[in-house]
Each structure stands twice: as structure tokens, then as C-alpha cells.
Protein backbone atom coordinates (compact mmCIF):
# COMPACT_ATOMS: atom_id res chain seq x y z
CA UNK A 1 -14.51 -12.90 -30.18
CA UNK A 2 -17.04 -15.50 -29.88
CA UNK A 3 -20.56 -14.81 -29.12
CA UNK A 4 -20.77 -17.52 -26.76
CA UNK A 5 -17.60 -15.21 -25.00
CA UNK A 6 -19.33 -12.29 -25.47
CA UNK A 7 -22.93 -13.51 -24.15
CA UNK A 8 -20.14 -14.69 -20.56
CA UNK A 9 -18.45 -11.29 -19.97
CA UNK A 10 -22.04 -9.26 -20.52
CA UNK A 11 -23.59 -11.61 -17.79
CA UNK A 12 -20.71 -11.10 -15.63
CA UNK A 13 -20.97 -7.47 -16.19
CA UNK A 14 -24.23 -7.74 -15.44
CA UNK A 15 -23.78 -8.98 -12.06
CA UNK A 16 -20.81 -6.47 -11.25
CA UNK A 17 -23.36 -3.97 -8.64
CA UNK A 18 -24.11 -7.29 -6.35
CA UNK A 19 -20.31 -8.48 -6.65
CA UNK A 20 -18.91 -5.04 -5.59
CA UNK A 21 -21.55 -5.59 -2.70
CA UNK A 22 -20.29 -8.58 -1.03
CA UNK A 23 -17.13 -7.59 -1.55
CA UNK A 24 -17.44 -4.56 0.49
CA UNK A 25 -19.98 -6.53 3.16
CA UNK A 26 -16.83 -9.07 3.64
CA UNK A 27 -14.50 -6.59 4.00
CA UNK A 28 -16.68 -4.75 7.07
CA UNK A 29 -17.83 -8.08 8.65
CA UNK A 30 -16.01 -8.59 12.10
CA UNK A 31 -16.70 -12.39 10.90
CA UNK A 32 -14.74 -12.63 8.74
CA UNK A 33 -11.15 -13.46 8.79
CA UNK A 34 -8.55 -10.93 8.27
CA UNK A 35 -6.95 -12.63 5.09
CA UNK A 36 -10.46 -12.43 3.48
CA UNK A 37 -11.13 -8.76 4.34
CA UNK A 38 -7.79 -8.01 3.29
CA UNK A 39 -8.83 -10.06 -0.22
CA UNK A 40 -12.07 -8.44 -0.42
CA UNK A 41 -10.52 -4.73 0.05
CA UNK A 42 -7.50 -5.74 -2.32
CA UNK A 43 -10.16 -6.58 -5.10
CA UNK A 44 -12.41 -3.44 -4.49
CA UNK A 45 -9.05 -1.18 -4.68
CA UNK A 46 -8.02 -3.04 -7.71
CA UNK A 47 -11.42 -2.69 -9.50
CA UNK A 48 -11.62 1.10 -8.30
CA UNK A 49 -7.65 2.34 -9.10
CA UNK A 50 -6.87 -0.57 -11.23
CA UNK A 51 -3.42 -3.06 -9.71
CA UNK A 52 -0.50 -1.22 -8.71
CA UNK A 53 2.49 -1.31 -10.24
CA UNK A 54 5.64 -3.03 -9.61
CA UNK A 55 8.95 -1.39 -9.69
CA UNK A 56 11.67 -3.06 -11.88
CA UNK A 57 15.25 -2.79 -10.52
CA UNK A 58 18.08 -2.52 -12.62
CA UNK A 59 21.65 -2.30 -12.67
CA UNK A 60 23.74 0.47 -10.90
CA UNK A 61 23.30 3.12 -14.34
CA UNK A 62 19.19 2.34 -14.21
CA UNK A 63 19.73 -0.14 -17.08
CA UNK A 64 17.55 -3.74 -16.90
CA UNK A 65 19.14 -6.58 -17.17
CA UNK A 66 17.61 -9.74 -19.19
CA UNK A 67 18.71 -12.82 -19.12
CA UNK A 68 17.52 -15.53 -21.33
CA UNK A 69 18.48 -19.04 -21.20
CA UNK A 70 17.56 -21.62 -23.83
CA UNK A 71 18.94 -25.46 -23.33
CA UNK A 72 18.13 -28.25 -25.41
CA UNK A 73 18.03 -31.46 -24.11
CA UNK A 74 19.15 -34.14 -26.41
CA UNK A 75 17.59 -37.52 -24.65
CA UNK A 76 18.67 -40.99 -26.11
CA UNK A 77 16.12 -43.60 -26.07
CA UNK A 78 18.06 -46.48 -24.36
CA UNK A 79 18.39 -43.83 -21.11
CA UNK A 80 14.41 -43.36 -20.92
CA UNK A 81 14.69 -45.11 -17.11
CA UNK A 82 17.15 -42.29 -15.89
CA UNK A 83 15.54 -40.73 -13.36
CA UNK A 84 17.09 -37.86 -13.34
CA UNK A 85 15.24 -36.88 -16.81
């Protein structure tokens, strides 16, 4: 890691007290709208607890299924002013 990166995240850390702060001050202001107190509480819970988890679904005997698709597209030249490229 670079210092320059390292000299970033420390001043950001440094900060995190007054962040956590206005967070919480949006997120009990009457002012404020209810997407952004539902932001601001979203980011507190996420700091505090760390983001929830999403459940994968799979197939009827709990098995995932993956599907991966590769295409190549072989373009000729003389068709460059297709549009549909």
C-alpha cells in the first residue's frame, strides 16, 4: 500500500467521531427527508453490525446454479457502420 493511501484512510479515520455525528443528527432531524434519515440510519447500522447479508436461492435440492456465458464477437471491418454493433 502506498503511503500516499495510507496517509488518506488515517485522515479519514481520523474524522470517523464527527462523521458518526452527523450521521446520527440527520437521522433525528424532523428536516430532513425521510430517504436521507433512512440513508443516514442505514450507514450507522452498517458501520455498527457491519451490511447484512443476502440470501442466495438455489435450485429445488439447495444446490446454486451458475451460469456463465462467454460470446465472441467476430466484427468485419467493411460492416463498421452497422448499427446494430
Amino acid at each position: 500500500m502506498s503511503k500516499t493511501l495510507t496517509e488518506i484512510r488515517s485522515l479519514a479515520r481520523s474524522h470517523t467521531s464527527t462523521a458518526i455525528n452527523v450521521l446520527v443528527a440527520i437521522m433525528r432531524s424532523k428536516d430532513a427527508t425521510a430517504a436521507a434519515r433512512v440513508s443516514a440510519a442505514n450507514a450507522i447500522l452498517d458501520r455498527g453490525w457491519g451490511k447484512s447479508t443476502q440470501v442466495l436461492e438455489g435450485t429445488e435440492n439447495g444446490a446454486l446454479e451458475l451460469i456463465h456465458r462467454i460470446e465472441r464477437v467476430i466484427v468485419d471491418p467493411e460492416d463498421s457502420h452497422r448499427e446494430d454493433l
